[in-house]
Protein backbone atom coordinates (compact mmCIF):
# COMPACT_ATOMS: atom_id res chain seq x y z
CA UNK A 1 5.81 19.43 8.97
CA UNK A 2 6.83 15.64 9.14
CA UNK A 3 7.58 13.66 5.54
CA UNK A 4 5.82 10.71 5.66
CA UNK A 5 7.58 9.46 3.29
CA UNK A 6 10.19 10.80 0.98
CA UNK A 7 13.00 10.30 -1.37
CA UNK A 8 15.90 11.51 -2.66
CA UNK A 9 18.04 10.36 -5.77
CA UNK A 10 16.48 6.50 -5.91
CA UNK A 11 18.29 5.02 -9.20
CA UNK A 12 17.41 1.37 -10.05
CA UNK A 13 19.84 -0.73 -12.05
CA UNK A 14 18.63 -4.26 -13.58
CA UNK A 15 21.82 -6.19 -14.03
CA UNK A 16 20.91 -9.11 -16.36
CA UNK A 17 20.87 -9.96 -18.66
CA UNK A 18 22.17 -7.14 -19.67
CA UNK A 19 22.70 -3.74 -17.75
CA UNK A 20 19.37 -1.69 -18.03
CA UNK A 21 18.85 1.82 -15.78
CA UNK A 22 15.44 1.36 -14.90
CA UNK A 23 14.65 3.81 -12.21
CA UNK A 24 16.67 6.90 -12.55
CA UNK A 25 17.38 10.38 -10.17
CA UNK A 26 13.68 9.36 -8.55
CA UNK A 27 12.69 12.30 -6.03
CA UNK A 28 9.68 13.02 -3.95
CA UNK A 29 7.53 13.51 -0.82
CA UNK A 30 4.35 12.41 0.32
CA UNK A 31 2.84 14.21 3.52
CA UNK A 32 0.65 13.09 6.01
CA UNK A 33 -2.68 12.95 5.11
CA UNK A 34 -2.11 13.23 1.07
CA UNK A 35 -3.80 10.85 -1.72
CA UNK A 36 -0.95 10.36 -4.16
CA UNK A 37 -1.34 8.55 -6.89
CA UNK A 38 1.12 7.20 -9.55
CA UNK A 39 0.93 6.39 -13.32
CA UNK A 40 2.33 5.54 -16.81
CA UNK A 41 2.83 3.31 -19.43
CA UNK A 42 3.77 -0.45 -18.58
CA UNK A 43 6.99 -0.92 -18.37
CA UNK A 44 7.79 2.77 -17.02
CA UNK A 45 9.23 1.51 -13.31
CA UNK A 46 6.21 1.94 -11.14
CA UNK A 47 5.55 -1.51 -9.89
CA UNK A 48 9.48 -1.73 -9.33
CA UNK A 49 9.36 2.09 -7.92
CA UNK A 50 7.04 0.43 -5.52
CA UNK A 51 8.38 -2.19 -4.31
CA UNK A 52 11.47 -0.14 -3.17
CA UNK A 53 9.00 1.90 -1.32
CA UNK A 54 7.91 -0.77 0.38
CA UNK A 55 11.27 -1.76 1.61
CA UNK A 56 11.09 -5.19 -0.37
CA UNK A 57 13.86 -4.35 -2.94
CA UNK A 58 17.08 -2.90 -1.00
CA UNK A 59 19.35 -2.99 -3.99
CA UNK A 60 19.02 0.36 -5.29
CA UNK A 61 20.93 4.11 -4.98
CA UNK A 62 19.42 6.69 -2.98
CA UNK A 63 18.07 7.26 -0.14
CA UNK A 64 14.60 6.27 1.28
CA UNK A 65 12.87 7.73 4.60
CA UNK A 66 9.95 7.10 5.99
CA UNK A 67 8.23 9.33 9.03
CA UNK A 68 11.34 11.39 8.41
CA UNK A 69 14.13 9.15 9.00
CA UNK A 70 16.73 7.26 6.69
CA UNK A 71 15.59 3.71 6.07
CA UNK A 72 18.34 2.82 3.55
CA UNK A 73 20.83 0.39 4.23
CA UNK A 74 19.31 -1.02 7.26
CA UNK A 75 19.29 -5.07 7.71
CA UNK A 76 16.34 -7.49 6.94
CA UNK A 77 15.34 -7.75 9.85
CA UNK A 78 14.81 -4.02 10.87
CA UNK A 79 12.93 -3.71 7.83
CA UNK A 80 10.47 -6.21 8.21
CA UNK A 81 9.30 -4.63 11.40
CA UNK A 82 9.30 -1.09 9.82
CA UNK A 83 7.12 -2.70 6.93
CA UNK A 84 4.73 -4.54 9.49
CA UNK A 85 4.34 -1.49 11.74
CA UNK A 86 3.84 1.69 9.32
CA UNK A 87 3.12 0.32 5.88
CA UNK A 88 -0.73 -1.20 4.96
CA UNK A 89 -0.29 -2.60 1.57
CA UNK A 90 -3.68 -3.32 -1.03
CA UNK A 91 -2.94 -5.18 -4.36
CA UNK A 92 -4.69 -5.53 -7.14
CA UNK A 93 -4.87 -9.58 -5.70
CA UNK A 94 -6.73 -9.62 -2.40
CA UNK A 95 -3.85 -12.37 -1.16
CA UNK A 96 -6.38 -13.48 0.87
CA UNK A 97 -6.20 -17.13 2.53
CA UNK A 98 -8.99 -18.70 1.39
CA UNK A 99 -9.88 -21.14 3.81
CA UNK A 100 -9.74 -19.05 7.29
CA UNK A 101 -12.13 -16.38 8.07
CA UNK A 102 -12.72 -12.91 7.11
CA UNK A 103 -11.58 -11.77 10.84
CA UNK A 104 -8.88 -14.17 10.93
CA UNK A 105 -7.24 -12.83 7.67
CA UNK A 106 -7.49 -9.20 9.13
CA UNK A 107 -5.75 -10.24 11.93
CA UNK A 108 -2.57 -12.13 10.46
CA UNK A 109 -0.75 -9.40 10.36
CA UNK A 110 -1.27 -7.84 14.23
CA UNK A 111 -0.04 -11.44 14.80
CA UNK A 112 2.61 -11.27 12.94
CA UNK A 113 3.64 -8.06 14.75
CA UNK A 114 3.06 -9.41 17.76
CA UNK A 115 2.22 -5.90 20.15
CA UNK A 116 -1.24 -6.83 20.92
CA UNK A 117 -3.04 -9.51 23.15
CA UNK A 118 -5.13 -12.30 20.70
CA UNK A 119 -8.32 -10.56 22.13
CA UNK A 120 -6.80 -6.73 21.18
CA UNK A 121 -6.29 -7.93 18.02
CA UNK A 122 -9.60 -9.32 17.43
CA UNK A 123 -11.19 -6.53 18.70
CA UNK A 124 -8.93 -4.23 16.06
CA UNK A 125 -9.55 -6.54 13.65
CA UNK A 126 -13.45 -5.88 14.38
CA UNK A 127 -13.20 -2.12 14.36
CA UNK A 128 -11.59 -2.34 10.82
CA UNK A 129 -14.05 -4.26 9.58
CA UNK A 130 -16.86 -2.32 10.70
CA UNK A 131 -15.72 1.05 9.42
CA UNK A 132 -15.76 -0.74 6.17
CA UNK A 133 -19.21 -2.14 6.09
CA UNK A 134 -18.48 -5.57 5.93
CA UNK A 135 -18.59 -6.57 9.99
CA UNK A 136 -21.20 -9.33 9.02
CA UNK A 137 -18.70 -11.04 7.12
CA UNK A 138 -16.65 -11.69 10.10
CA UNK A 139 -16.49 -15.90 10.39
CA UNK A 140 -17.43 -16.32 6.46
CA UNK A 141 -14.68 -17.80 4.94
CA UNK A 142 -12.50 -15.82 2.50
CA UNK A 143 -13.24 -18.31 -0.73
CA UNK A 144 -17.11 -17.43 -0.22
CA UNK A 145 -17.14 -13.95 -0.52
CA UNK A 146 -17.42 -11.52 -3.53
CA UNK A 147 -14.62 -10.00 -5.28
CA UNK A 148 -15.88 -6.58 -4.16
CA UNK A 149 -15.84 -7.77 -0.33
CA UNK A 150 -12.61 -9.28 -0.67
CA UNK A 151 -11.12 -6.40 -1.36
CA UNK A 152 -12.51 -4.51 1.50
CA UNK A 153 -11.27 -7.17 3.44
CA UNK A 154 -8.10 -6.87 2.48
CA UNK A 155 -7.92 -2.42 2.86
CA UNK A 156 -8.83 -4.01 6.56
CA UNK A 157 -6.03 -6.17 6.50
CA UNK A 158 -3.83 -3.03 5.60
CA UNK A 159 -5.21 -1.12 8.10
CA UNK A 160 -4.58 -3.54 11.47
CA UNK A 161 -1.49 -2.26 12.33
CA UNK A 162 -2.66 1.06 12.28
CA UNK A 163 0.00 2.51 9.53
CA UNK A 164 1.36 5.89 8.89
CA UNK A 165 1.41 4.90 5.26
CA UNK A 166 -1.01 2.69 2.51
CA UNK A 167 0.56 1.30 -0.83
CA UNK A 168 -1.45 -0.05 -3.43
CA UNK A 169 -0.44 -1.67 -6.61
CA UNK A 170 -3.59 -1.48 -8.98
CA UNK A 171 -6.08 -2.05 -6.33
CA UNK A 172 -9.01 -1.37 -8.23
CA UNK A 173 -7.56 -3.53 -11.18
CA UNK A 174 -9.69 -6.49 -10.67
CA UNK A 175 -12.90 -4.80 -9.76
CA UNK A 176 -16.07 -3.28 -11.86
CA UNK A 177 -17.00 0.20 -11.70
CA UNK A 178 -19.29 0.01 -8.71
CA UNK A 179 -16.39 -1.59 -6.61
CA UNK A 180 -13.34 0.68 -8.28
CA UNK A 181 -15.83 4.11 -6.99
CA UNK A 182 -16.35 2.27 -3.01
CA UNK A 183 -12.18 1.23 -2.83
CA UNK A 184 -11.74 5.08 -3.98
CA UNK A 185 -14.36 6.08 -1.27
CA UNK A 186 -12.94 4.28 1.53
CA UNK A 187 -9.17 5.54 0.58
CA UNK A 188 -10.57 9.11 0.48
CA UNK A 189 -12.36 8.85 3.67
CA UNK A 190 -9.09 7.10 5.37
CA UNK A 191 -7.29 10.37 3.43
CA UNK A 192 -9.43 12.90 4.86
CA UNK A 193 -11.09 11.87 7.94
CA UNK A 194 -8.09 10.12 9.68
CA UNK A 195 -4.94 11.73 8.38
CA UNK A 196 -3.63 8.45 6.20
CA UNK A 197 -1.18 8.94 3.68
CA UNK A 198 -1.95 6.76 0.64
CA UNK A 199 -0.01 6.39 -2.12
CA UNK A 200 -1.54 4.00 -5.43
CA UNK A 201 -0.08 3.06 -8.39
CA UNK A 202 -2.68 2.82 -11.03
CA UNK A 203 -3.73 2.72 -14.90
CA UNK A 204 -7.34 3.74 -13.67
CA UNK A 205 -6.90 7.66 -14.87
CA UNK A 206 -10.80 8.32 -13.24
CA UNK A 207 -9.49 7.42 -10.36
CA UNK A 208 -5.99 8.54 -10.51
CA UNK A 209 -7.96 12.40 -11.28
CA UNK A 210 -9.49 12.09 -8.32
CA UNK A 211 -6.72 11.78 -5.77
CA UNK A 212 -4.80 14.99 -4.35
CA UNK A 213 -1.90 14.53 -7.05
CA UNK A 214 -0.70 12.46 -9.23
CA UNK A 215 3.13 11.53 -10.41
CA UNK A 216 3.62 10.77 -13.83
CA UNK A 217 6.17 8.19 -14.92
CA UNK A 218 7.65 7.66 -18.18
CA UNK A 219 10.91 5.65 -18.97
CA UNK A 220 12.03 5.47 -15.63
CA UNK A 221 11.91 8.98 -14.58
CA UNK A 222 8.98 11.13 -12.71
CA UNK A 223 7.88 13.57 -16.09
CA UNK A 224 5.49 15.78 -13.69
C-alpha cells in the first residue's frame, strides 16, 4: 500500500544561540485515508515537527517522503509546487484576506497553482464550499463572517487543490465547542468518505481521542 507520507530518522538542530537538539530520531507513516493526530506539552517540537512536514523548514537530518517518494534535499522551487499540489494546510488562524470574498479566498491557491481555467477554479472553489455548508457565503467578504465560518472557509481553501494530504496546526484552537465538534466532523467525513489523509497537531485531547491515532511527543522525541 502507498505511504502518504512518511519519515525516517528526521533530527532537528536549533543552532543559536546556543546548540539545542530539538527534534530527535523522528520516525513514522501516515496512510491514505488515516486521521492522525499529534500532541504534547508546549515546547515538545510539534509545531517545528510540522513545519518540516510541510516542506517549509529544509534544514533538518532525515529523510522526508511524501506519496512514497524522497522529498529531501530538493530546491525551493520544486517544493513549493509539491506543497501547492498535495498539501491543504488549516491553522489555528483562518489567514484569511479580509477584504476579498469568501470564493475568492478559496480560490487563491488554484491560482497560485495555476492548472485550472479562472472558471474551473471557480467552479472547484464552489464545490468546496458547498460540501461544507457554507455555499451562501460565497461573495460575503471574509471580515464579515463568523469565526466558526471562517474556518470552514479556510478547510475549503485547503481543499482546492485537491491534496493527498491535510496539516493542521491547532485548528480548533480558536473556536468554541460547537465549532471544535463541526471542524472534527468535516475532517472525519473528508477521512472516511473520500480517502484524505489528515494529520493535526493539537492540545484538544477530546478531539485528539477521536481521530484514528494519535502520536505522542515529549522532549523532542515520539513517546508512543
Amino acid at each position: 500500500m502507498k505511504t502518504v507520507l512518511e519519515t525516517k530518522n528526521i533530527n532537528k538542530y536549533f543552532k543559536k544561540p546556543v546548540l539545542f537538539h530539538v527534534l530527535r530520531d523522528i520516525s513514522f507513516k501516515v496512510n491514505p485515508g488515516e486521521f492522525v493526530s499529534i500532541m504534547g506539552k508546549s515546547g515538545c517540537g510539534k509545531s517545528t515537527l510540522l513545519y518540516i512536514l510541510s516542506t517549509m523548514d529544509t534544514d533538518y537530518e532525515g529523510e522526508l517522503y511524501l506519496n512514497d517518494k524522497l522529498i529531501t534535499g530538493l530546491d525551493k522551487d520544486e517544493l513549493s509546487r509539491i506543497r501547492s499540489e498535495f498539501i491543504g494546510f488549516v491553522f489555528q488562524f483562518h489567514y484569511l484576506l479580509g477584504e476579498f470574498s469568501v470564493l475568492e479566498n478559496v480560490m487563491l491557491p488554484a491560482k497560485k497553482l495555476g492548472r485550472k481555467s479562472p472558471e474551473e477554479i471557480e467552479y472547484s472553489a464552489m464545490e468546496k464550499l458547498r460540501m461544507l455548508g457554507i455555499e451562501k457565503l460565497a461573495l460575503k467578504r471574509a471580515s464579515r463572517i463568523s469565526g466558526g465560518e471562517k474556518q470552514r472557509v479556510a478547510i475549503a481553501r485547503s481543499l482546492i487543490n485537491d491534496p493527498i494530504i491535510i496539516m493542521g496546526d491547532e485548528p480548533t484552537g480558536n473556536l468554541d465547542s460547537f465549532n471544535s465538534k463541526l471542524v472534527f466532523d468535516i475532517f472525519q467525513g473528508l477521512s472516511k468518505e473520500q480517502g484524505l489523509s489528515l494529520l493535526v497537531v493539537t492540545h484538544d485531547e477530546d478531539f485528539a481521542a477521536k481521530t484514528d491515532r494519535i502520536i505522542e511527543m515529549g522532549d523532542g522525541m515520539i513517546l508512543k
